[in-house]
PDB file of N, CA and C in Angstrom:
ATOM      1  N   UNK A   1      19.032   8.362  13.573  1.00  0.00           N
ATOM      2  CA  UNK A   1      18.170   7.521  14.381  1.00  0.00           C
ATOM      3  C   UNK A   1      16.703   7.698  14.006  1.00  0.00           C
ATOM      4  N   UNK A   2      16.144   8.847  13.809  1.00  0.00           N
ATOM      5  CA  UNK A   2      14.983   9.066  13.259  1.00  0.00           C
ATOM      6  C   UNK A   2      14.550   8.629  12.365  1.00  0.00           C
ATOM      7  N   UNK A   3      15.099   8.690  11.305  1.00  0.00           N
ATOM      8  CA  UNK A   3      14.933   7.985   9.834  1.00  0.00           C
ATOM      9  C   UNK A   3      14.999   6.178  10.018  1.00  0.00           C
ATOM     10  N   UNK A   4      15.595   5.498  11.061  1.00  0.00           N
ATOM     11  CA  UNK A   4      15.467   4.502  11.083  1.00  0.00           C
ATOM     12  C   UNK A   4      14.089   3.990  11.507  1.00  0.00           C
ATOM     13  N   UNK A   5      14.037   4.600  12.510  1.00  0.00           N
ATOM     14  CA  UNK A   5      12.400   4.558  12.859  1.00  0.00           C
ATOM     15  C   UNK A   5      11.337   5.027  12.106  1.00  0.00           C
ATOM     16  N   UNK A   6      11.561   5.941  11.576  1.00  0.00           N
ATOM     17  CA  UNK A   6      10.372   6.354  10.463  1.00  0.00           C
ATOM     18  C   UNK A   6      10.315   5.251   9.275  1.00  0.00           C
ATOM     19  N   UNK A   7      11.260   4.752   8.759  1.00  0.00           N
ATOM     20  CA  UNK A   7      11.505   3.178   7.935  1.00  0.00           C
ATOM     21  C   UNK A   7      11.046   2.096   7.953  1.00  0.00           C
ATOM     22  N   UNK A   8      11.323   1.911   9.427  1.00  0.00           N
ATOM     23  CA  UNK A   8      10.775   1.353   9.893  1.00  0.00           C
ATOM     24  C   UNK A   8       9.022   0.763  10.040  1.00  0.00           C
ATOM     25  N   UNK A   9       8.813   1.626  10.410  1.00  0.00           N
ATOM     26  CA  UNK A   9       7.089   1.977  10.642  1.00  0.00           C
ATOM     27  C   UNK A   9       6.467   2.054   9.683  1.00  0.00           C
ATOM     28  N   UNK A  10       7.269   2.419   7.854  1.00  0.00           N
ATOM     29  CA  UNK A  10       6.603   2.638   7.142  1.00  0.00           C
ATOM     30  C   UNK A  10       7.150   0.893   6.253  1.00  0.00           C
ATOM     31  N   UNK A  11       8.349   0.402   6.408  1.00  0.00           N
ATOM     32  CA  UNK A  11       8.621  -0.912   6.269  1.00  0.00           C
ATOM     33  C   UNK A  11       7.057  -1.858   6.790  1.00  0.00           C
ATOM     34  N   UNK A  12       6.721  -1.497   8.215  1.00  0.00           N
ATOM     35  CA  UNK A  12       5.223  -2.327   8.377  1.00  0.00           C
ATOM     36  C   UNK A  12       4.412  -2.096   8.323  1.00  0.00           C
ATOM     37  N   UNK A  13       4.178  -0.810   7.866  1.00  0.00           N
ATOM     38  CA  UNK A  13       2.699  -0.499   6.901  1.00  0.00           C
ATOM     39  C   UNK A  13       2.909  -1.552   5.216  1.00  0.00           C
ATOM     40  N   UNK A  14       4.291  -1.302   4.802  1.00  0.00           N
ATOM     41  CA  UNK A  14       3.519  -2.119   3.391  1.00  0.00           C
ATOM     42  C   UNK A  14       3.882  -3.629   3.925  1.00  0.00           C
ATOM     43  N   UNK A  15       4.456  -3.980   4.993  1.00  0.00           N
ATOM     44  CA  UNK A  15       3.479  -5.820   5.010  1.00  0.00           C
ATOM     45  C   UNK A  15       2.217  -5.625   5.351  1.00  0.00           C
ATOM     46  N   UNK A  16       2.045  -4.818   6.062  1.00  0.00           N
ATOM     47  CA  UNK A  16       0.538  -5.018   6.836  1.00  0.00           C
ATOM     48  C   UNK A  16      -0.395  -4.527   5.267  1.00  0.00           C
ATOM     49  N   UNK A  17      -0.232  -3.850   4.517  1.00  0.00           N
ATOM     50  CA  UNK A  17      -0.445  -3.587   2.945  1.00  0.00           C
ATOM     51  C   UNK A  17      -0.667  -4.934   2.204  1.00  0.00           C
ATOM     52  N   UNK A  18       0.841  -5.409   2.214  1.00  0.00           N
ATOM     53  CA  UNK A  18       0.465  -6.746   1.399  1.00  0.00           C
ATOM     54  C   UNK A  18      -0.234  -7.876   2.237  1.00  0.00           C
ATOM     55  N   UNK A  19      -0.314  -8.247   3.046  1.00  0.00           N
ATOM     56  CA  UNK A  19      -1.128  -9.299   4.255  1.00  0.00           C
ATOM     57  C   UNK A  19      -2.445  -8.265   3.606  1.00  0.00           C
ATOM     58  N   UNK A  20      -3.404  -7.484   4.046  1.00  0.00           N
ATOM     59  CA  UNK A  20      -3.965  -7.290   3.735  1.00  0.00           C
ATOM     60  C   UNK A  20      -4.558  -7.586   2.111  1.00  0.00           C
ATOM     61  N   UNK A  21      -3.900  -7.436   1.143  1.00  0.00           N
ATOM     62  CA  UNK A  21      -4.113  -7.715  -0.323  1.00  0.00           C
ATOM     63  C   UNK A  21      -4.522  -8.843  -0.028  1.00  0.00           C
ATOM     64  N   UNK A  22      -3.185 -10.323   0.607  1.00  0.00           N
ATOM     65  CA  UNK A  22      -3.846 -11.594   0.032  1.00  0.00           C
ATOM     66  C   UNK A  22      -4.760 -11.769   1.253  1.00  0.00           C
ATOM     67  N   UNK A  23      -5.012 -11.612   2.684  1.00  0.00           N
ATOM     68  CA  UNK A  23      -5.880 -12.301   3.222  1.00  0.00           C
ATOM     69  C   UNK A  23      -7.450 -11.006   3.391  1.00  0.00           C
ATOM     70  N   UNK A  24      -7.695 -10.204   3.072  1.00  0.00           N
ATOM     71  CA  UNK A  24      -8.352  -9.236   3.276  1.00  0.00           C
ATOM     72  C   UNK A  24      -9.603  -9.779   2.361  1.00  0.00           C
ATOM     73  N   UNK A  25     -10.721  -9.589   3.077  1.00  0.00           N
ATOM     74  CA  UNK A  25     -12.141  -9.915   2.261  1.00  0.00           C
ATOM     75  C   UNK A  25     -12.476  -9.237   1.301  1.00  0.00           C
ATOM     76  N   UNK A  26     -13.141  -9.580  -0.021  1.00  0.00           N
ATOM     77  CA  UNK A  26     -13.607  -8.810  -0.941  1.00  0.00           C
ATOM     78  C   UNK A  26     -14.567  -7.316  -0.515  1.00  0.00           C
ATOM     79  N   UNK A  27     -15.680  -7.509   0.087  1.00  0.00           N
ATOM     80  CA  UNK A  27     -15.905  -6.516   0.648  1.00  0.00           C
ATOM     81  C   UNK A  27     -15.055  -5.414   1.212  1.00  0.00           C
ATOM     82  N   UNK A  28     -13.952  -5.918   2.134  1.00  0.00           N
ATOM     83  CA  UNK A  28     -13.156  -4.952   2.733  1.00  0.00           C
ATOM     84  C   UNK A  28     -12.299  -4.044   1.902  1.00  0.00           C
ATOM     85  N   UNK A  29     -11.666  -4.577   0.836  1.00  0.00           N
ATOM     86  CA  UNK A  29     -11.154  -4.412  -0.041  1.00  0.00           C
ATOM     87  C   UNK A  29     -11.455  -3.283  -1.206  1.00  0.00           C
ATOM     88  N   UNK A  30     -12.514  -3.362  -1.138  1.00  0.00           N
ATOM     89  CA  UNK A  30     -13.713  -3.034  -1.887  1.00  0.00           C
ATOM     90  C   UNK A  30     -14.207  -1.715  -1.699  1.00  0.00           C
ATOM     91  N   UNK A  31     -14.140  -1.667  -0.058  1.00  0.00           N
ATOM     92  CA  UNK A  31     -14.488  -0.041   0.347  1.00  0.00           C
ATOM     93  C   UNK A  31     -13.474   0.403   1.128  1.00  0.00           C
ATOM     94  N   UNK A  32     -12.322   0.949   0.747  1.00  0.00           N
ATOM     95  CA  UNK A  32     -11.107   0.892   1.012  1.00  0.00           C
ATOM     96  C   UNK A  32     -11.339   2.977   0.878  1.00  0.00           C
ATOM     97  N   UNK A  33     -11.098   3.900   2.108  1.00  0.00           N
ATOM     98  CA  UNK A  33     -10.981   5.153   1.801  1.00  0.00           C
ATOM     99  C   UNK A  33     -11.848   5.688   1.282  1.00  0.00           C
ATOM    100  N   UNK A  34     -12.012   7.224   1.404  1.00  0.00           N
ATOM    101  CA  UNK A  34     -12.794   8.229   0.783  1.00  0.00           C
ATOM    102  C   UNK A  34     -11.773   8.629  -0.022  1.00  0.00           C
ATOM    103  N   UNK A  35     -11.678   9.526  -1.093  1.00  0.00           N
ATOM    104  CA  UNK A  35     -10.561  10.557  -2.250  1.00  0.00           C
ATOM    105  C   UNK A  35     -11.052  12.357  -0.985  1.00  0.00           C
ATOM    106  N   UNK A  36      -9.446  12.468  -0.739  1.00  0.00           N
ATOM    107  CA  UNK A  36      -9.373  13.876  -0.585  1.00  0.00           C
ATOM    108  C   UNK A  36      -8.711  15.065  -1.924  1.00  0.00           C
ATOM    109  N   UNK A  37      -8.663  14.470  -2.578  1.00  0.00           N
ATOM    110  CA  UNK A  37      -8.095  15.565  -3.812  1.00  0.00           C
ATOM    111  C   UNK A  37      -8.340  15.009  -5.082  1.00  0.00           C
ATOM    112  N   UNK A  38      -7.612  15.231  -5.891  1.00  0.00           N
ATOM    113  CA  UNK A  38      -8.463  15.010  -7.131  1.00  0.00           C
ATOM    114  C   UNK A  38      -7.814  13.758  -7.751  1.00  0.00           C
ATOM    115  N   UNK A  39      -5.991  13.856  -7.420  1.00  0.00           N
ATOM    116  CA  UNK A  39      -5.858  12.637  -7.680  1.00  0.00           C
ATOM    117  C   UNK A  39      -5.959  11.357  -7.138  1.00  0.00           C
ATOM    118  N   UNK A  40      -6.331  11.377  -6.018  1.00  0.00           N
ATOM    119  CA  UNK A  40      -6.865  10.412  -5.387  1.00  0.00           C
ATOM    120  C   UNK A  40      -8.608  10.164  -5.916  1.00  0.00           C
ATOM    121  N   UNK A  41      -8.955  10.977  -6.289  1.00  0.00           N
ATOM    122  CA  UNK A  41     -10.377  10.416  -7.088  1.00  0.00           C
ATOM    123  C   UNK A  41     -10.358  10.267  -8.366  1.00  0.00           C
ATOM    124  N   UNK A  42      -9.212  10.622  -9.460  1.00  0.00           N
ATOM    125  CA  UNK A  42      -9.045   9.875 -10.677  1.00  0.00           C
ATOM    126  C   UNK A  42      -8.315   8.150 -10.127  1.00  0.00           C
ATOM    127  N   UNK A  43      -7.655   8.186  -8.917  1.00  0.00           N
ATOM    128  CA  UNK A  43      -7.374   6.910  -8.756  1.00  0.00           C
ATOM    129  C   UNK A  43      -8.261   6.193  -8.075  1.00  0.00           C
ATOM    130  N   UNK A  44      -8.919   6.432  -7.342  1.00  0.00           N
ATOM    131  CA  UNK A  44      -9.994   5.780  -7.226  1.00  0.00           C
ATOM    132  C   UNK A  44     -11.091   4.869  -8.178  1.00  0.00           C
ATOM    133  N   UNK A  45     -11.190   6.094  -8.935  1.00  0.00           N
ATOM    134  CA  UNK A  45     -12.130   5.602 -10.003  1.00  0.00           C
ATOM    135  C   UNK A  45     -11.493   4.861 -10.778  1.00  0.00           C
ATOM    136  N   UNK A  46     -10.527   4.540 -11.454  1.00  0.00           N
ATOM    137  CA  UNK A  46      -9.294   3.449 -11.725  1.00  0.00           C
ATOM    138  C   UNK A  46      -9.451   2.372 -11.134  1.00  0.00           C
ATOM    139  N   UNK A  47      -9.656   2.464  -9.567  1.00  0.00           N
ATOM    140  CA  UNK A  47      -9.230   1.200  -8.847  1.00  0.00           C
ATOM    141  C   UNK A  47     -11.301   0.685  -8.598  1.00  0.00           C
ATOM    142  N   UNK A  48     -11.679   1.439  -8.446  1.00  0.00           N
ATOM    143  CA  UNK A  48     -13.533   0.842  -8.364  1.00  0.00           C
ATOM    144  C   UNK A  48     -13.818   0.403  -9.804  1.00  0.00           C
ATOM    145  N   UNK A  49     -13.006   0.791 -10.946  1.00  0.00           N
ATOM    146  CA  UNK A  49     -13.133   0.022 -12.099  1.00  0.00           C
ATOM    147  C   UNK A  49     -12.539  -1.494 -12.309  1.00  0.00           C
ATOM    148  N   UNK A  50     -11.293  -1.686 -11.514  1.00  0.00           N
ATOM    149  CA  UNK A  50     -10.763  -2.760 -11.638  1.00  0.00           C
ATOM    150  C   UNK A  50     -11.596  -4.071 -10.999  1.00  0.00           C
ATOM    151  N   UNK A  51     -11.341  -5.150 -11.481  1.00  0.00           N
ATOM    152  CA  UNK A  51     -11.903  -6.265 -10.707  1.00  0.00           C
ATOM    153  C   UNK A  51     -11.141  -6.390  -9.406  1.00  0.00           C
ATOM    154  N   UNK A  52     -11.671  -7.503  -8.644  1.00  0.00           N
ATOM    155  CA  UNK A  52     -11.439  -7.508  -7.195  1.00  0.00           C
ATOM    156  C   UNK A  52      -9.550  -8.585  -7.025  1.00  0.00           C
ATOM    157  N   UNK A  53      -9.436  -8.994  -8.505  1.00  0.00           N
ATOM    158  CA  UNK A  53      -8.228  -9.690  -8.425  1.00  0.00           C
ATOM    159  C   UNK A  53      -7.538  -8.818  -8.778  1.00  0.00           C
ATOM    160  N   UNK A  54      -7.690  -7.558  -9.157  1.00  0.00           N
ATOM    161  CA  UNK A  54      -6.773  -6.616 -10.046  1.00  0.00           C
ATOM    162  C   UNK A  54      -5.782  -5.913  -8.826  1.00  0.00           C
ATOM    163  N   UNK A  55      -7.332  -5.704  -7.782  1.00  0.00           N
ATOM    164  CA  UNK A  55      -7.240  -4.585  -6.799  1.00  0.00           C
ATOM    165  C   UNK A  55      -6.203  -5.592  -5.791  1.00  0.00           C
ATOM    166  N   UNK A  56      -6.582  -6.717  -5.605  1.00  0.00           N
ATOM    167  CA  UNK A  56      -5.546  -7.911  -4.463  1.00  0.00           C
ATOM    168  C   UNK A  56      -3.796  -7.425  -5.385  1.00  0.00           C
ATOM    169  N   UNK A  57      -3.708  -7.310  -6.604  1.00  0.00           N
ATOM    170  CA  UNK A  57      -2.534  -7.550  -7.501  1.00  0.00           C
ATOM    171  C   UNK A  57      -1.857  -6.142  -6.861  1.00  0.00           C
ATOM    172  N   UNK A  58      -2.959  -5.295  -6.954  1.00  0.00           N
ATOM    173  CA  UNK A  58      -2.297  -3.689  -7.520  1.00  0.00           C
ATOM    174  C   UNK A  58      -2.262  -3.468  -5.644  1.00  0.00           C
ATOM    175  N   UNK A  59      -2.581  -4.003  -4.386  1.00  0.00           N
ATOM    176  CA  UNK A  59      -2.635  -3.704  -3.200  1.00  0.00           C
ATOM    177  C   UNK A  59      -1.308  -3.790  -2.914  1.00  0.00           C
ATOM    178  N   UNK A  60      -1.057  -5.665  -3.297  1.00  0.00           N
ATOM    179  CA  UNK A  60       0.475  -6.316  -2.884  1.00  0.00           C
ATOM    180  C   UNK A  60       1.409  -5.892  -3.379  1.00  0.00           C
ATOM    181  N   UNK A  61       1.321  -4.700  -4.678  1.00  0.00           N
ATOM    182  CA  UNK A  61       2.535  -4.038  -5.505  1.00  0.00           C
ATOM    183  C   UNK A  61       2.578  -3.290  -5.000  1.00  0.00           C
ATOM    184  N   UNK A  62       1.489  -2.407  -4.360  1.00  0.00           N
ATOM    185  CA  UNK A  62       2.252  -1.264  -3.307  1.00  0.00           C
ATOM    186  C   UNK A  62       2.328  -1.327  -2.030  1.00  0.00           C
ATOM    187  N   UNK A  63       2.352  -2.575  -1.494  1.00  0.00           N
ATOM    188  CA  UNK A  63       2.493  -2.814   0.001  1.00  0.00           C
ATOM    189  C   UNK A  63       4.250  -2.648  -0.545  1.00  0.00           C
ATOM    190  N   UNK A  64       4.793  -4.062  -1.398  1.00  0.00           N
ATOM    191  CA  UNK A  64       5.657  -4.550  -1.516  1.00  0.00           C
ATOM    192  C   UNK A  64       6.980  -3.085  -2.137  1.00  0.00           C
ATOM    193  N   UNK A  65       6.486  -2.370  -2.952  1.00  0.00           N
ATOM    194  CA  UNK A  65       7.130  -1.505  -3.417  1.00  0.00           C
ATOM    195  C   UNK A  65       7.255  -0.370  -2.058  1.00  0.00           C
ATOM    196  N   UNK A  66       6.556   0.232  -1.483  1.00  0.00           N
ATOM    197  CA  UNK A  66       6.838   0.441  -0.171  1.00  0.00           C
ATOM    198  C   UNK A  66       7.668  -0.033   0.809  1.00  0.00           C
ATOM    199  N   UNK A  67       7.579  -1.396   1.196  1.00  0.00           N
ATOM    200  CA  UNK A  67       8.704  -2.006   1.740  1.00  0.00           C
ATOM    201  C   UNK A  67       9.988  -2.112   1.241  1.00  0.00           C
ATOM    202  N   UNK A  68      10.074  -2.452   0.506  1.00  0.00           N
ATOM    203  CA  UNK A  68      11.089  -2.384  -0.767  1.00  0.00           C
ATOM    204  C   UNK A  68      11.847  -0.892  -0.637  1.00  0.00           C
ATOM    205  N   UNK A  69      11.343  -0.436  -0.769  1.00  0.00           N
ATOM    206  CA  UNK A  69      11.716   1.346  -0.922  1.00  0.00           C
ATOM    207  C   UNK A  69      12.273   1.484   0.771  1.00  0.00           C
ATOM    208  N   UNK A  70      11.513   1.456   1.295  1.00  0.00           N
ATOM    209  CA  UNK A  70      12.021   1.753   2.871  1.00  0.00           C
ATOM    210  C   UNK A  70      13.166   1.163   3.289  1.00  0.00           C
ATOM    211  N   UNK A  71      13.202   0.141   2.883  1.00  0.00           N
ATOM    212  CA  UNK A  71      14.475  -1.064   3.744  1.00  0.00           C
ATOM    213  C   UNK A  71      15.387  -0.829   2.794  1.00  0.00           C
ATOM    214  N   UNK A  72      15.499  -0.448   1.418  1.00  0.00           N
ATOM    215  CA  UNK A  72      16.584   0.198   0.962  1.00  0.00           C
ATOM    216  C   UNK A  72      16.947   1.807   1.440  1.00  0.00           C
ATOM    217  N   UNK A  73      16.005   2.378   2.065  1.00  0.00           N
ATOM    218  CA  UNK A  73      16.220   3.656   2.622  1.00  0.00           C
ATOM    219  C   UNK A  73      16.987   3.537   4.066  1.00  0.00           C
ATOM    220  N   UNK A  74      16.556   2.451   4.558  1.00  0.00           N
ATOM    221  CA  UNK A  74      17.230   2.150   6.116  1.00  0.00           C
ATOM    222  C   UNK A  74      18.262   1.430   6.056  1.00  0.00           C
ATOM    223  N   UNK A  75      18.891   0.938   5.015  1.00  0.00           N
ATOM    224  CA  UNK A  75      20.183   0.362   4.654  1.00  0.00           C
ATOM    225  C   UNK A  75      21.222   1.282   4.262  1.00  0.00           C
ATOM    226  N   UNK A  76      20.547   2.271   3.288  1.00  0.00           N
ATOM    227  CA  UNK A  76      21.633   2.809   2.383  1.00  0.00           C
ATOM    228  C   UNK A  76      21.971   4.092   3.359  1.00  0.00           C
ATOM    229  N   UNK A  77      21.605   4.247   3.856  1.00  0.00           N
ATOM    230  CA  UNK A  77      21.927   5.910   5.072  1.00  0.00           C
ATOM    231  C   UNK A  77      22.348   6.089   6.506  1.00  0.00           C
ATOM    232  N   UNK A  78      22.982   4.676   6.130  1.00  0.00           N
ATOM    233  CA  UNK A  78      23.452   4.183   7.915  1.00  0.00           C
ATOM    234  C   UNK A  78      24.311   4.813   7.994  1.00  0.00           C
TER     235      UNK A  78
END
């Protein structure tokens, strides 16, 4: 039961992920997080390099791959 709910919740973080990519303002987009470790600041700097269509592309691939991942996690362990 737990795991369904945890799937869940993380199933609507990546729509609310991808909704965000396509309707989310450039600005918003733009200043997205601080980096707490290091790989989060080599990815950062990756993603403040990319253009602002790169960052909409590379948002909706991990909203979607997230969802994706979860709802096969809440299927396959019933």
């Amino acid at each position: 039961m737990g795991y369904k709910i945890f799937s869940i919740i993380f199933i609507l973080c990546g729509l609310f992920i991808m909704w965000f990519a396509i309707f989310g303002k450039k600005k918003e987009i733009k200043e997205i997080g601080i980096p707490t470790n290091f790989i989060d600041v080599i990815l950062m700097m990756i993603y403040k390099l990319l253009p602002s269509i790169f960052r909409k592309i590379l948002l909706f691939a991990l909203g979607l791959a997230i969802s994706i991942g979860f709802t096969y996690i809440l299927f396959k362990l019933r």
